[in-house]
Protein backbone atom coordinates (compact mmCIF):
# COMPACT_ATOMS: atom_id res chain seq x y z
CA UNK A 1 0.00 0.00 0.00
CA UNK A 2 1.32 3.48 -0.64
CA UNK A 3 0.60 6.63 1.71
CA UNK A 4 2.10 9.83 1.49
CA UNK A 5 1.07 13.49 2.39
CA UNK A 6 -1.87 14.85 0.95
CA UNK A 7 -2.46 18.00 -1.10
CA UNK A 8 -4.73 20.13 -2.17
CA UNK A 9 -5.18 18.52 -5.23
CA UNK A 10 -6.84 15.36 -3.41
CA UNK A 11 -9.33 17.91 -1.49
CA UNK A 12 -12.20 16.55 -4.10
CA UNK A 13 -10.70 12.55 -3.42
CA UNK A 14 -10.81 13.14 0.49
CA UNK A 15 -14.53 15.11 0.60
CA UNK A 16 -16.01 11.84 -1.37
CA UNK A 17 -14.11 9.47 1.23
CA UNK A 18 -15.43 11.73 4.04
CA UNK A 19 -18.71 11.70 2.68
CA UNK A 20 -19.14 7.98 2.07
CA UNK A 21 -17.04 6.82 4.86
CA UNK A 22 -19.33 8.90 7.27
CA UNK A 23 -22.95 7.88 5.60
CA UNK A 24 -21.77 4.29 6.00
CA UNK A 25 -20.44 4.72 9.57
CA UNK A 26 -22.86 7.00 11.08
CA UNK A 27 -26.09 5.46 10.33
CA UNK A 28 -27.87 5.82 13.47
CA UNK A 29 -25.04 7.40 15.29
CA UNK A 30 -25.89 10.57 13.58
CA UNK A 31 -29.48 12.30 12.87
CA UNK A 32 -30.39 11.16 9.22
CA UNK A 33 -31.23 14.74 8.35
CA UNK A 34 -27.53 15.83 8.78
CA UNK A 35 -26.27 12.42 6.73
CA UNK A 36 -28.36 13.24 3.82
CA UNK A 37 -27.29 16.72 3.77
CA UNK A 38 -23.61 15.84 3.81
CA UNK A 39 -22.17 17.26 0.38
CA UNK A 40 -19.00 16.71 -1.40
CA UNK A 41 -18.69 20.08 -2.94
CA UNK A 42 -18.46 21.73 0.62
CA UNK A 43 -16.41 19.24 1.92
CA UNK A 44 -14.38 19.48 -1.00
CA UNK A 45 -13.96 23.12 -0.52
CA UNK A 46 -13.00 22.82 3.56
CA UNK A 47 -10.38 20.50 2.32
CA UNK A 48 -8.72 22.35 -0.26
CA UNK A 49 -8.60 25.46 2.22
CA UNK A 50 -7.34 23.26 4.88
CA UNK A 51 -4.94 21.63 2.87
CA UNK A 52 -3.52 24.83 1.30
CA UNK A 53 -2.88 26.15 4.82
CA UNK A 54 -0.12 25.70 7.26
CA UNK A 55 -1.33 23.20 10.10
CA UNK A 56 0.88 21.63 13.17
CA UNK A 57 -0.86 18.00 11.88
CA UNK A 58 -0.62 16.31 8.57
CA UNK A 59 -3.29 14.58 6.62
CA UNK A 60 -2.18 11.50 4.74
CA UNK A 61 -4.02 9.61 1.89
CA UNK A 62 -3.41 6.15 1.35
CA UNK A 63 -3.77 4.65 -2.71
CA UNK A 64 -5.28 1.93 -4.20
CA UNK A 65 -3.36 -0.06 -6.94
CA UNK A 66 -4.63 2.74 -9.40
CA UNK A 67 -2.77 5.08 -7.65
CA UNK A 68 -6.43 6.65 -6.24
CA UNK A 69 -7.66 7.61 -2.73
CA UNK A 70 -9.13 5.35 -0.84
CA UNK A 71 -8.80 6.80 2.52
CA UNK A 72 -7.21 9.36 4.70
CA UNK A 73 -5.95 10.50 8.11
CA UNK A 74 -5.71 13.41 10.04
CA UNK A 75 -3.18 13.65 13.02
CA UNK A 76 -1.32 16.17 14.98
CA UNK A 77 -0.48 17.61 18.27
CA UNK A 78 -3.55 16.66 20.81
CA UNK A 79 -6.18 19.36 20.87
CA UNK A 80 -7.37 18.66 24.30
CA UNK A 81 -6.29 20.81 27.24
CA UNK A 82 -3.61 18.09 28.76
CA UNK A 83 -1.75 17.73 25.63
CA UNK A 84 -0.68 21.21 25.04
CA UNK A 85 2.80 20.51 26.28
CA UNK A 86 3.49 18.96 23.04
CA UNK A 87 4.50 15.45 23.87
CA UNK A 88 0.94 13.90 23.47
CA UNK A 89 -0.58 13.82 19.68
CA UNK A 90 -4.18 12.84 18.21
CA UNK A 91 -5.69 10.99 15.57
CA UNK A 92 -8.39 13.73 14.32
CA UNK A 93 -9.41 11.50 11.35
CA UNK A 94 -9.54 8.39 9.96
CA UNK A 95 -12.02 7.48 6.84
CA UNK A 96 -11.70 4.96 4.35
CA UNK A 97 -13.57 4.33 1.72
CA UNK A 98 -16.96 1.44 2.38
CA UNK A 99 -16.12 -0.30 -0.39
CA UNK A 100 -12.01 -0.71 0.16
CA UNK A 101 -13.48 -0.88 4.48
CA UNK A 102 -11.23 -4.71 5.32
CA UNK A 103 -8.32 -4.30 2.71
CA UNK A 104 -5.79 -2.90 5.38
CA UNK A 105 -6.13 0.43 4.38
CA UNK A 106 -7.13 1.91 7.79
CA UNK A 107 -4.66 -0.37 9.43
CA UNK A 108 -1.95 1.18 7.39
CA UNK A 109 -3.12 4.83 7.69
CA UNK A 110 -3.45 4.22 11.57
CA UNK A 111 0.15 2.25 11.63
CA UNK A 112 1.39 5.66 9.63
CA UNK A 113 0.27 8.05 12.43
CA UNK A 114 1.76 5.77 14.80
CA UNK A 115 5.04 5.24 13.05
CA UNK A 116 4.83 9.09 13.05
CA UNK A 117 3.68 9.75 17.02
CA UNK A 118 6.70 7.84 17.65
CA UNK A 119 9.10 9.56 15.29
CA UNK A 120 8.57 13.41 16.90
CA UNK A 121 8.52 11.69 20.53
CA UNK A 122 4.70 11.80 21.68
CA UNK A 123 4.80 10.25 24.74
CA UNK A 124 1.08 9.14 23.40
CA UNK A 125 -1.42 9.12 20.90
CA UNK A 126 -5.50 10.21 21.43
CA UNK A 127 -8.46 9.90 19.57
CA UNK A 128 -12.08 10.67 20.07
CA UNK A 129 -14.36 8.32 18.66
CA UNK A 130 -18.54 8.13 19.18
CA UNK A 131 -19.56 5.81 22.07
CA UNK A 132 -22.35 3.95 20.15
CA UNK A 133 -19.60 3.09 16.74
CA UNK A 134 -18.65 -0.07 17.88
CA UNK A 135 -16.71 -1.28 14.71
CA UNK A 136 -14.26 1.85 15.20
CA UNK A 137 -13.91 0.85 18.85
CA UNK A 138 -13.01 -2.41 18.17
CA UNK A 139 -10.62 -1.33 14.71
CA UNK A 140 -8.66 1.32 17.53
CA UNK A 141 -8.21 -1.49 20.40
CA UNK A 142 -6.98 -3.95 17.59
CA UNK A 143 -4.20 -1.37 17.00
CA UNK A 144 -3.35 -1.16 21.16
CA UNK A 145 -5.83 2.17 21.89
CA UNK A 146 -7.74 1.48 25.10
CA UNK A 147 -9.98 3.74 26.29
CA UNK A 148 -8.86 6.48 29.28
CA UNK A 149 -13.15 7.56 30.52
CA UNK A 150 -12.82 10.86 29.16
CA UNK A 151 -15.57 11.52 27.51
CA UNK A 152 -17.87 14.74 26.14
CA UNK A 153 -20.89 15.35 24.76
CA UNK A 154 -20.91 17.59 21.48
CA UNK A 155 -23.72 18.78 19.22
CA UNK A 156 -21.37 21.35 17.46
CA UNK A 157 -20.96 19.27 14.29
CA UNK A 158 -24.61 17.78 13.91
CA UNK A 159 -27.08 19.79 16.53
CA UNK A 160 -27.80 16.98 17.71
CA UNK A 161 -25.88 15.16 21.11
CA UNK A 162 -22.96 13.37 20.30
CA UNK A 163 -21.58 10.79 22.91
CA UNK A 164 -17.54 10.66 22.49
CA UNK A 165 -15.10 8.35 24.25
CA UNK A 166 -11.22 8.78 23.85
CA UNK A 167 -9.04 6.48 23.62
CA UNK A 168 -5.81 6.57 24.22
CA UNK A 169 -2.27 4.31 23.10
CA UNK A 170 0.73 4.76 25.13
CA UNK A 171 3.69 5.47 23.46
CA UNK A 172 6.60 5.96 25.84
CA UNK A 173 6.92 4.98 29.70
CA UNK A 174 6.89 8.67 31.00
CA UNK A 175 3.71 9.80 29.23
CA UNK A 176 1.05 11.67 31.54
């Protein structure tokens, strides 16, 4: 499998990943309504700008034997109020396409931000992922994430309550 760093030209690849991945993820995690509304043109649009940017994280794609997208990730420093001292990092994103979902293509994109987490010396790795998503639970504690009973509730993204749970992988014996 081949990753590397994305760009701005894959803004239109990732939106359609985001898109499906989430409609096929989501179903009654998140309201319907907001699912169905989901569009690949303004997804494709926050990419690009994000991708054109300067950002702390990096967003890698990983390619199919055509050389295509089939999924992405999104990890940097930790967002959360603990990690700001640098030395903890977070998975933001991970989407794959349904129809490539059980080819190893999240595996690799996860083992990437690991190899990475490692490389610039995170004493740990985060992620938030929804309470009810069970298959992404069970993907993250395949890979050694276990989770640390922080949790939130959110309805910034769909109006609607989210239930969250991070998870956590430690990376180095003197993490927090």
């Amino acid at each position: 499998m081949h990753i590397r760093p994305a760009t701005a030209e894959d803004a239109d690849s990732i939106a359609a990943i985001q898109v499906a991945a989430w409609r096929a993820a989501y179903v009654q995690l998140m309201p319907d309504a907001f699912l169905a509304h989901l569009s690949v043109l303004e997804r494709a649009a926050m990419w690009r700008k994000a991708l054109s940017e300067s950002s702390p994280g990096a967003t890698m794609v990983t390619l199919n034997s055509a050389l295509a997208p089939v999924g992405f990730c999104v990890y940097g420093p930790s967002r959360d109020d603990y990690g700001q001292g640098g030395n903890i990092g977070e998975l933001v994103a991970l989407n794959v396409l349904p129809s490539e979902w059980r080819r190893g293509y999240g595996h690799a994109l996860c083992d990437a931000a690991l190899v990475h987490a490692r490389q610039v010396h995170w004493c740990a790795l985060t992620l938030w992922v929804l309470h009810g998503n069970r298959s992404a639970r069970t993907f993250y504690e395949r890979h050694g994430f276990e989770a640390d009973a922080a949790e939130k509730h959110t309805t910034k993204l769909t109006g609607c309550v989210l239930h969250e749970v991070r998870y956590r992988k430690v990376l180095a014996a003197n993490a927090d």
